[in-house]
N, C-alpha and C. Protein backbone atom coordinates (compact mmCIF):
# COMPACT_ATOMS: atom_id res chain seq x y z
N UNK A 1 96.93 100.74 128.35
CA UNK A 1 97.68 100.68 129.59
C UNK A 1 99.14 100.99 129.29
N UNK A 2 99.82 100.96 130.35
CA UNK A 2 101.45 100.99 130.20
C UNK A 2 102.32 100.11 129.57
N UNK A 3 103.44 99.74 129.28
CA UNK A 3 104.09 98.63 128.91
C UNK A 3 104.43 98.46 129.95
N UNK A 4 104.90 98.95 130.63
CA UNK A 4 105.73 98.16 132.09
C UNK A 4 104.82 97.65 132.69
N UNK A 5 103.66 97.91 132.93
CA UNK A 5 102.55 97.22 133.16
C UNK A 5 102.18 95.58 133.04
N UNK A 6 102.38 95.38 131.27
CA UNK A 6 102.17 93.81 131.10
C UNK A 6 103.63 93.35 130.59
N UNK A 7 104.52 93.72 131.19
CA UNK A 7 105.75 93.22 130.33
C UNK A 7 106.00 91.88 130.49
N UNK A 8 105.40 91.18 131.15
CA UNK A 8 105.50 90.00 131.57
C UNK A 8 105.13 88.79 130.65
N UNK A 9 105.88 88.61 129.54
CA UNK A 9 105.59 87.67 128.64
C UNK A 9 104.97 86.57 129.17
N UNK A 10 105.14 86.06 130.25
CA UNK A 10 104.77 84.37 131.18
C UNK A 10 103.63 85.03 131.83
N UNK A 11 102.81 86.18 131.97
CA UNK A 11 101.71 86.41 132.51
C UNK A 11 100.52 86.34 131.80
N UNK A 12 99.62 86.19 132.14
CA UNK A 12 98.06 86.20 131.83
C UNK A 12 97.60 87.39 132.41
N UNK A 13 97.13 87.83 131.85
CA UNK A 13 96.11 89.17 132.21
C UNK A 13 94.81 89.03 131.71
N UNK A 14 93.78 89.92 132.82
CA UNK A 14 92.73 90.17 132.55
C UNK A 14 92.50 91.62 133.26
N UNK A 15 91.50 92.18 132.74
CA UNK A 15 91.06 93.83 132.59
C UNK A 15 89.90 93.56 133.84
N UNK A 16 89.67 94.60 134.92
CA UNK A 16 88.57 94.32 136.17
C UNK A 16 87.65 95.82 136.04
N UNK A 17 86.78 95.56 135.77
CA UNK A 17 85.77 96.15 135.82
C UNK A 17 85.26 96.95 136.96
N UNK A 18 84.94 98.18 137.08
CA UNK A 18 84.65 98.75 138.18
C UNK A 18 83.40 98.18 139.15
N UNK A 19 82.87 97.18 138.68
CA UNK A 19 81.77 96.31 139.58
C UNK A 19 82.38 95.40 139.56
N UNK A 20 83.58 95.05 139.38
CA UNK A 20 84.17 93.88 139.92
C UNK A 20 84.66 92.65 139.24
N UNK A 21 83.76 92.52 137.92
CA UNK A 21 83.98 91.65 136.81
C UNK A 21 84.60 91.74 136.25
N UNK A 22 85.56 90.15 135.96
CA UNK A 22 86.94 89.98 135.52
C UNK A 22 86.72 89.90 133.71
N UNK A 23 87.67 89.90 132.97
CA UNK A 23 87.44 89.38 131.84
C UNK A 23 89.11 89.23 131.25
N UNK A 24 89.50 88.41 130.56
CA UNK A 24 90.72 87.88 129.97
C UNK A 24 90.95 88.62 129.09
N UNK A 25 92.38 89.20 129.33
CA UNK A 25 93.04 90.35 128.19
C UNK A 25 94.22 90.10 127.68
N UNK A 26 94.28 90.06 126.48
CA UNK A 26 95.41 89.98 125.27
C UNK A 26 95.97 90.84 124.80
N UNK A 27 97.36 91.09 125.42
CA UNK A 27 98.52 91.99 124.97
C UNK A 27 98.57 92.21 123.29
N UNK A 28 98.02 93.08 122.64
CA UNK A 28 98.20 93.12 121.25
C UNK A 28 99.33 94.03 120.66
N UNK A 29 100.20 94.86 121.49
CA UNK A 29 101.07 95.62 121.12
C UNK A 29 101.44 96.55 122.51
N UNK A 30 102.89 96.24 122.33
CA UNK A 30 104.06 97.31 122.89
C UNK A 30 104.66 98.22 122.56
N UNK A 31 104.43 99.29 123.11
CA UNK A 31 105.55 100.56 122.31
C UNK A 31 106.31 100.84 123.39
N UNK A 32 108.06 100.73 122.74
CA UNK A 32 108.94 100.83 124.20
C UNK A 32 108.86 102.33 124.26
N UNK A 33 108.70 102.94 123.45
CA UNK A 33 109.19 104.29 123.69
C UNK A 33 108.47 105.06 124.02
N UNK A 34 106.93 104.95 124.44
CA UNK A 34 106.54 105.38 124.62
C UNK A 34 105.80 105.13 126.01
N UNK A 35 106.09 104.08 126.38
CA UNK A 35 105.68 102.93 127.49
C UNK A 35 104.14 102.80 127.21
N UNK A 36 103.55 102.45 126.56
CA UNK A 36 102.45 102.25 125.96
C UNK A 36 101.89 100.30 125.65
N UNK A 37 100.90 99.97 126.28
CA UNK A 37 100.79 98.95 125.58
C UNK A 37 99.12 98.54 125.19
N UNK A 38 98.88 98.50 124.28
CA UNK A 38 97.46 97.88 123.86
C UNK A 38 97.30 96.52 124.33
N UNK A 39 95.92 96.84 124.55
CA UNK A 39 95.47 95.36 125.12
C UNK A 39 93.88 95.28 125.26
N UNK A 40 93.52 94.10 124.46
CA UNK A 40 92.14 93.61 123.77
C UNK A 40 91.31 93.08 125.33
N UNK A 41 90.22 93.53 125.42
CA UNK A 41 89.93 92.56 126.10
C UNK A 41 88.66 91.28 125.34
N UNK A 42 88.75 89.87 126.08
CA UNK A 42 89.12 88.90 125.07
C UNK A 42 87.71 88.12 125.29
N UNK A 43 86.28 88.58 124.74
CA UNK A 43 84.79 87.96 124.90
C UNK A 43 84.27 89.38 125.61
N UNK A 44 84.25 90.30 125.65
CA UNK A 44 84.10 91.66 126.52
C UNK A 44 82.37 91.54 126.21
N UNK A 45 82.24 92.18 127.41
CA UNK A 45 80.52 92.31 127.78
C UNK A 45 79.93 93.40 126.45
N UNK A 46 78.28 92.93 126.03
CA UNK A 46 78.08 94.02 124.93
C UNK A 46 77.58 95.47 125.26
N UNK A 47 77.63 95.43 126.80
CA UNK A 47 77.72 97.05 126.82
C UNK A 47 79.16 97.62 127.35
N UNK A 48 80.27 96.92 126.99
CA UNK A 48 81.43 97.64 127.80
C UNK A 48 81.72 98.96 127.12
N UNK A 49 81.79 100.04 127.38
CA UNK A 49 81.73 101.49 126.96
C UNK A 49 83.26 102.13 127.04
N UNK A 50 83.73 102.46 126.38
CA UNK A 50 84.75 103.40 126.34
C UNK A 50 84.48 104.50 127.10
N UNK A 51 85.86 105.43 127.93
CA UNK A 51 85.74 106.60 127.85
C UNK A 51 85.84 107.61 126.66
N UNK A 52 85.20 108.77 126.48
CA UNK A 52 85.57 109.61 125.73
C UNK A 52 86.84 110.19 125.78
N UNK A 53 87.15 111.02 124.43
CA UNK A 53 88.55 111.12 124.52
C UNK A 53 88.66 112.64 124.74
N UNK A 54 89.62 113.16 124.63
CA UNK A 54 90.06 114.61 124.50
C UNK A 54 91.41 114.56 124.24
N UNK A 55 91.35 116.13 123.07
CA UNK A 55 93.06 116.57 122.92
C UNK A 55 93.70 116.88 123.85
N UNK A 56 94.59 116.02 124.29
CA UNK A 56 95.90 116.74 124.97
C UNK A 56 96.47 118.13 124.40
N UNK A 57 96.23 118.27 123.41
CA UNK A 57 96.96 119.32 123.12
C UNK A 57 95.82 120.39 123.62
N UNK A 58 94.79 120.87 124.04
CA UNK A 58 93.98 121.85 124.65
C UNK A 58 94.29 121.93 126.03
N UNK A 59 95.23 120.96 126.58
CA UNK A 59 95.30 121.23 127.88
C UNK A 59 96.54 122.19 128.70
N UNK A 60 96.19 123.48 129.81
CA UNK A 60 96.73 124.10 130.02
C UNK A 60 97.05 124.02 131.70
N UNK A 61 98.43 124.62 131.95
CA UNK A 61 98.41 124.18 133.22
C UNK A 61 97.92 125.27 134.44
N UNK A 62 97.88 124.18 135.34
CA UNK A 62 96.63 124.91 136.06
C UNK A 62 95.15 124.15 136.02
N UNK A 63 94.84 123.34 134.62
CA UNK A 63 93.91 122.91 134.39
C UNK A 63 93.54 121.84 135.49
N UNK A 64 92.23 121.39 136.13
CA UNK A 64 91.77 120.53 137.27
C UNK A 64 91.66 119.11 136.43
N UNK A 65 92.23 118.12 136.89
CA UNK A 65 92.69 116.48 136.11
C UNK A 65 92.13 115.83 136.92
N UNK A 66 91.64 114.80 136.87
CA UNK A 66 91.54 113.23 137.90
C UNK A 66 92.30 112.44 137.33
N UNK A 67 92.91 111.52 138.56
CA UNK A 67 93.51 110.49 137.66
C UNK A 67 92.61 109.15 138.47
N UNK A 68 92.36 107.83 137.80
CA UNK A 68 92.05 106.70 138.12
C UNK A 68 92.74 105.32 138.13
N UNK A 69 92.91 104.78 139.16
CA UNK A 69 93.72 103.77 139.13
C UNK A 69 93.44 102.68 140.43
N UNK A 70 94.33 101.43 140.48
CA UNK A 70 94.52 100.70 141.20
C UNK A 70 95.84 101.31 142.21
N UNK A 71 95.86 102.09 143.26
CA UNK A 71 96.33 102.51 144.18
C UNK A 71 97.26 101.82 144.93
N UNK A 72 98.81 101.28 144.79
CA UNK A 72 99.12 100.37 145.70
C UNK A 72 98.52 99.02 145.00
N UNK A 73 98.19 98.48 144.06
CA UNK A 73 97.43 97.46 143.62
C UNK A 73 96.62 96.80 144.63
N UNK A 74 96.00 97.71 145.67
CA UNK A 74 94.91 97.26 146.70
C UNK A 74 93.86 97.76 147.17
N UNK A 75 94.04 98.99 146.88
CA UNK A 75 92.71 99.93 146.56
C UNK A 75 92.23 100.28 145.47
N UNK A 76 91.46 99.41 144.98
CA UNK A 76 90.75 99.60 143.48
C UNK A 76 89.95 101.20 143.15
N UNK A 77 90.08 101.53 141.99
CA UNK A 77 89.04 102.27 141.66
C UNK A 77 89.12 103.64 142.35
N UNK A 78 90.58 103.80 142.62
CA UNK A 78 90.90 105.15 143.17
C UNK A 78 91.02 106.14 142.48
N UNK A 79 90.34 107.56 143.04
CA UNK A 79 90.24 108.46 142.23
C UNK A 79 90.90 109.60 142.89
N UNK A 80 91.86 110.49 142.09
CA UNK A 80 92.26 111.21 142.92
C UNK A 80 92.36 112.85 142.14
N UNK A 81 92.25 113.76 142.72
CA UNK A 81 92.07 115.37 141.92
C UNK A 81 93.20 116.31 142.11
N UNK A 82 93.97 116.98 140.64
CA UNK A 82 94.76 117.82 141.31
C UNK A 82 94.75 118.26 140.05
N UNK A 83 95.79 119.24 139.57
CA UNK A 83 95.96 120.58 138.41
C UNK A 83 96.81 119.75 137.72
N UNK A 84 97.45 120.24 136.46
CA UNK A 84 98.02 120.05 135.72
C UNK A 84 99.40 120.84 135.93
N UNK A 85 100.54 120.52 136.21
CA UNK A 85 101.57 121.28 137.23
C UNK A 85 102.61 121.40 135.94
N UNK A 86 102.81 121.08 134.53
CA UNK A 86 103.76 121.26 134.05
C UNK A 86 103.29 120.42 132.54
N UNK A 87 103.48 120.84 131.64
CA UNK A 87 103.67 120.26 130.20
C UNK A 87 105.09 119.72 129.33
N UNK A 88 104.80 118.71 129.12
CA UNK A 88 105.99 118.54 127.85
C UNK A 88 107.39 118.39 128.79
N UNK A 89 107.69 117.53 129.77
CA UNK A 89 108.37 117.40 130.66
C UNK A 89 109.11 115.99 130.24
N UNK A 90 110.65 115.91 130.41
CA UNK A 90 111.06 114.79 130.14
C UNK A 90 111.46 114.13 131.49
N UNK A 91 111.60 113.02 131.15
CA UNK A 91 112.09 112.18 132.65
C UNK A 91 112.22 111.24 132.39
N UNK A 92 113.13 110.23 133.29
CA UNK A 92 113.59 109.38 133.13
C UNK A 92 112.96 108.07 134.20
N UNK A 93 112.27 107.43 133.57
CA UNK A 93 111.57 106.42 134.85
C UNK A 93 112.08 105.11 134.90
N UNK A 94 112.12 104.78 136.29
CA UNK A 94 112.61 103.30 136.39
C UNK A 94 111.26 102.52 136.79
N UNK A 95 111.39 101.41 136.56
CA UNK A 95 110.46 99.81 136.49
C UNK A 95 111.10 98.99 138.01
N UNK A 96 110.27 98.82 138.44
CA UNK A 96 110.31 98.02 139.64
C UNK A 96 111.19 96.44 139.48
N UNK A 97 111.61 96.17 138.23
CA UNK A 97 112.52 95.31 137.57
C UNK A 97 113.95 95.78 137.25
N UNK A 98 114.10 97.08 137.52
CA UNK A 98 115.43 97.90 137.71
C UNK A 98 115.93 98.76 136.36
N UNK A 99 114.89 98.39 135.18
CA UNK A 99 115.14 99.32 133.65
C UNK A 99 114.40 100.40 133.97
N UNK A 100 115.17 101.27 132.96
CA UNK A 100 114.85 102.51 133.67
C UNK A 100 114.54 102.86 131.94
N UNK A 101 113.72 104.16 131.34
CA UNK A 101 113.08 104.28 130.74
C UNK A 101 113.51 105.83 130.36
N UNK A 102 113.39 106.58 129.15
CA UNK A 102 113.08 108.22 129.12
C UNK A 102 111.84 107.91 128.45
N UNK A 103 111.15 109.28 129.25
CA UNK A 103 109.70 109.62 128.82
C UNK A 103 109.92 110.93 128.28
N UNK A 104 109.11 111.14 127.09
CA UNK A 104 109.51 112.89 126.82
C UNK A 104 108.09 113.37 126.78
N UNK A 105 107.64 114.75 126.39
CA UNK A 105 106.51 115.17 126.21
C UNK A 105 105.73 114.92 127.38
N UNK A 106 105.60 114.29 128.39
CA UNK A 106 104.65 114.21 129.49
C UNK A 106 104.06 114.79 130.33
N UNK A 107 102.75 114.52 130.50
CA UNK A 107 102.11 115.37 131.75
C UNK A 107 102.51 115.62 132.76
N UNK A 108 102.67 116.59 133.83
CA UNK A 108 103.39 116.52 134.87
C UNK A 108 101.64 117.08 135.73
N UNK A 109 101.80 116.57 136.94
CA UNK A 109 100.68 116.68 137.60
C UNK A 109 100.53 116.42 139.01
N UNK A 110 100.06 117.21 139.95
CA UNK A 110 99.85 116.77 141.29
C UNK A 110 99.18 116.08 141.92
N UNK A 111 98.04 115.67 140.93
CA UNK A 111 96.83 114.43 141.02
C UNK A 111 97.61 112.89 141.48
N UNK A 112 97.41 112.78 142.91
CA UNK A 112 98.17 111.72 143.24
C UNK A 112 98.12 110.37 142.63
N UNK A 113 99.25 109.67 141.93
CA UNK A 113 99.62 108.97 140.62
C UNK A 113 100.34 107.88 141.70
N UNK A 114 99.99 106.90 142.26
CA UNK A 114 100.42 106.11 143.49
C UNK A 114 101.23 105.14 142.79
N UNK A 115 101.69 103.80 143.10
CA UNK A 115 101.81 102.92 142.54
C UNK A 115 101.02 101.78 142.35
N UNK A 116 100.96 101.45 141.21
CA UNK A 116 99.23 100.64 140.99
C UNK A 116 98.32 101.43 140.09
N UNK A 117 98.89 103.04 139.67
CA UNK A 117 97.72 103.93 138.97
C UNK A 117 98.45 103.37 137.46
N UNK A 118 99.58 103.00 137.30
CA UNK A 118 99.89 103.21 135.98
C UNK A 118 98.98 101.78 135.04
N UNK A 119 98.20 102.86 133.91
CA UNK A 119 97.88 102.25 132.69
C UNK A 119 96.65 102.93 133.05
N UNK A 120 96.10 103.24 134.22
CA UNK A 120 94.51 104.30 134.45
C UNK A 120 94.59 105.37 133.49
N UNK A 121 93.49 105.86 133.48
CA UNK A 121 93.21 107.36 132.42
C UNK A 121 93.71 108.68 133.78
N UNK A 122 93.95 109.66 132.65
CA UNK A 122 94.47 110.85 133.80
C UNK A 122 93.25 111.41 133.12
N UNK A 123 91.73 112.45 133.54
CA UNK A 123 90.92 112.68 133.08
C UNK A 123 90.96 114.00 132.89
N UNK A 124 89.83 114.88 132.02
CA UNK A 124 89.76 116.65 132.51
C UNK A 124 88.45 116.31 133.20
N UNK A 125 87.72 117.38 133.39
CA UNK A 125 86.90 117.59 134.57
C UNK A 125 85.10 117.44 133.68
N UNK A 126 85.69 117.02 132.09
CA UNK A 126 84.31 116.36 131.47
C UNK A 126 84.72 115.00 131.30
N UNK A 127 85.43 114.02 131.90
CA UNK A 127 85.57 112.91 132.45
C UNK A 127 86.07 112.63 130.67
N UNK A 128 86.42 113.52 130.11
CA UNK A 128 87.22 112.34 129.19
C UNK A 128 88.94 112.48 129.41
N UNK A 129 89.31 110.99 128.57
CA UNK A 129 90.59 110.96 128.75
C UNK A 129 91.67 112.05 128.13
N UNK A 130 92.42 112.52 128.49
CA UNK A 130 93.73 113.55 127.99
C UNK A 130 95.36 112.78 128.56
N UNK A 131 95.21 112.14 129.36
CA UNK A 131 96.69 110.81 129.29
C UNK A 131 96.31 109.70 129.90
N UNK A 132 97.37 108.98 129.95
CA UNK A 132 97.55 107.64 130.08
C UNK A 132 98.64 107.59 131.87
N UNK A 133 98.29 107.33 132.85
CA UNK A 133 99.18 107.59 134.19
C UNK A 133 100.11 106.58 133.67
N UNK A 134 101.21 107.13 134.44
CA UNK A 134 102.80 105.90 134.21
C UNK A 134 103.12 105.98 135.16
N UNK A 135 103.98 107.28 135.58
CA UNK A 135 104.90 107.49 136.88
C UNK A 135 104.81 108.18 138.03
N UNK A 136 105.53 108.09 138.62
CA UNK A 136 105.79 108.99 140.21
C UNK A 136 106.67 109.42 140.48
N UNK A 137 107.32 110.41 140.98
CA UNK A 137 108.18 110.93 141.88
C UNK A 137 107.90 110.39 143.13
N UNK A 138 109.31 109.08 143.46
CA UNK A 138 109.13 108.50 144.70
C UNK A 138 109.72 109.80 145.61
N UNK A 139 110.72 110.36 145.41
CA UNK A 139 111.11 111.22 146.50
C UNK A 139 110.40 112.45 146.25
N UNK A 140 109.42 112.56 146.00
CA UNK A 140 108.66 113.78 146.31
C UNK A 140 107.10 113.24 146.35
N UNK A 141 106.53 114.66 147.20
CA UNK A 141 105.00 114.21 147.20
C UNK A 141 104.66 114.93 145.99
N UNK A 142 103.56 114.15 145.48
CA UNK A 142 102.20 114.21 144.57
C UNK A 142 102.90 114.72 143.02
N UNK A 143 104.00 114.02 142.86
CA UNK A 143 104.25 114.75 141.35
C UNK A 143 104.32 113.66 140.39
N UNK A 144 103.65 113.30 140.16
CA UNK A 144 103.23 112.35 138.82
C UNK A 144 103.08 112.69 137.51
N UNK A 145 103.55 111.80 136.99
CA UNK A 145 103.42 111.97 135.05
C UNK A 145 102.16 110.98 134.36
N UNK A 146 101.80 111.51 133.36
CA UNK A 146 101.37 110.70 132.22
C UNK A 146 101.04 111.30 131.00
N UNK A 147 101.55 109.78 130.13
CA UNK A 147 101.51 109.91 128.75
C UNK A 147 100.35 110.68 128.30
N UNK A 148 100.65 111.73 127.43
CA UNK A 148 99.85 112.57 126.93
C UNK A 148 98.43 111.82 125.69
N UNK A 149 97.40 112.18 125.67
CA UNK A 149 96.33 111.21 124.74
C UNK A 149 97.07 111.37 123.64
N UNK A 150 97.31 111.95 122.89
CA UNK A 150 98.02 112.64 121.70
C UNK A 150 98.62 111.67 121.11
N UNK A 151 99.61 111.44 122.14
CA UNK A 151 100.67 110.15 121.78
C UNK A 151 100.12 109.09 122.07
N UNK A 152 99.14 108.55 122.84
CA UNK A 152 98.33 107.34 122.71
C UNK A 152 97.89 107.20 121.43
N UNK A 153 97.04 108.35 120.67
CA UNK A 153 96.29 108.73 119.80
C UNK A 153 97.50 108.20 118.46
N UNK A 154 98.42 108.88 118.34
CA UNK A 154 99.59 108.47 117.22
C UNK A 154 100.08 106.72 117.37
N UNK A 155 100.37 106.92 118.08
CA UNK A 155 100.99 105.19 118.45
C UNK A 155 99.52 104.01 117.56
N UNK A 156 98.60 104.51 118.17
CA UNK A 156 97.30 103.56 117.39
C UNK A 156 97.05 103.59 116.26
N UNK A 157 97.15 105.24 115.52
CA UNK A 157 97.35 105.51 114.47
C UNK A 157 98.11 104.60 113.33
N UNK A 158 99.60 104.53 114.03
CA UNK A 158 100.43 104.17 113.59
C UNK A 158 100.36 102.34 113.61
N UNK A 159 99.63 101.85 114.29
CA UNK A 159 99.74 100.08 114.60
C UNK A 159 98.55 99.95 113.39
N UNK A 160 97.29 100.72 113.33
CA UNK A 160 96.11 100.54 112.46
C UNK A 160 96.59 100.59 110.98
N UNK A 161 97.64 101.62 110.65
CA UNK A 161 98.31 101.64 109.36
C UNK A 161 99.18 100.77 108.78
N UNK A 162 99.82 99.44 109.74
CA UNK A 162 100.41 98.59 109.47
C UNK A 162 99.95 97.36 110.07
N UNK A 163 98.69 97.39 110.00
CA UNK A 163 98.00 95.95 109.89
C UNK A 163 97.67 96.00 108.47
């Protein structure tokens, strides 16, 4: 998921399942710079399945994306379709807590990225993951970012090598 997501040291989280089932999740790592945050979920069911992954780096624009998310944090399980509108884009995002953030390298995309999508998978069109949703363009329609897999992919890399 995102960091801005669980930044909430005094919160409890749990991960919701697309049928609805809750389960208790443990913040195991933050990356500020990348707004990135890992998170365990904590007794998980024995068939909970990962998505598959994919290189970000194969992706071209123009390419057809889904992104998935909590919409507005009230419409669950929203799915939404659009192209890949720009690569390797920097920007500067603010947090609904008023810090504001640079993102570099990011997806840029028309796949509507609402508020409530960030920490969803941004997908390709063989349903595996290629980013991580974060942001929006509030003053514009449908231009959303997310963290590229790549850099999900390094960041884990990098936490697995220093355990």
């Amino acid at each position: 998921t995102n960091k801005h997501v669980v930044d909430d040291a005094n919160s409890e989280y749990e991960v919701v399942l697309s049928n609805g089932k809750k389960y208790a999740a443990q913040v195991m790592l933050k990356d500020e710079a990348h707004d990135l945050a890992l998170i365990k979920v904590v007794n998980p069911p024995k068939k909970l399945k990962a998505l598959p992954l994919a290189d970000s780096k194969d992706l071209k624009i123009g390419q057809t994306v889904i992104a998935i998310g909590n919409a507005l944090g009230e419409f669950q399980n929203t799915v939404t379709k659009g192209v890949v509108s720009a690569l390797n884009r920097s920007i500067v995002a603010s947090a609904a807590n008023g810090k504001t953030e640079q993102l570099t390298k990011v997806i840029q995309t028309d796949a509507a990225i609402n508020l409530g999508n960030s920490g969803g998978p941004l997908l390709n069109t063989n349903g595996e993951v290629v980013g991580v949703n974060t942001a929006v363009n509030q003053g514009a329609q449908n231009i959303g970012f997310a963290i590229p897999f790549n850099a999900v992919s390094d960041v884990l890399k990098e936490v697995m090598q220093n355990q």
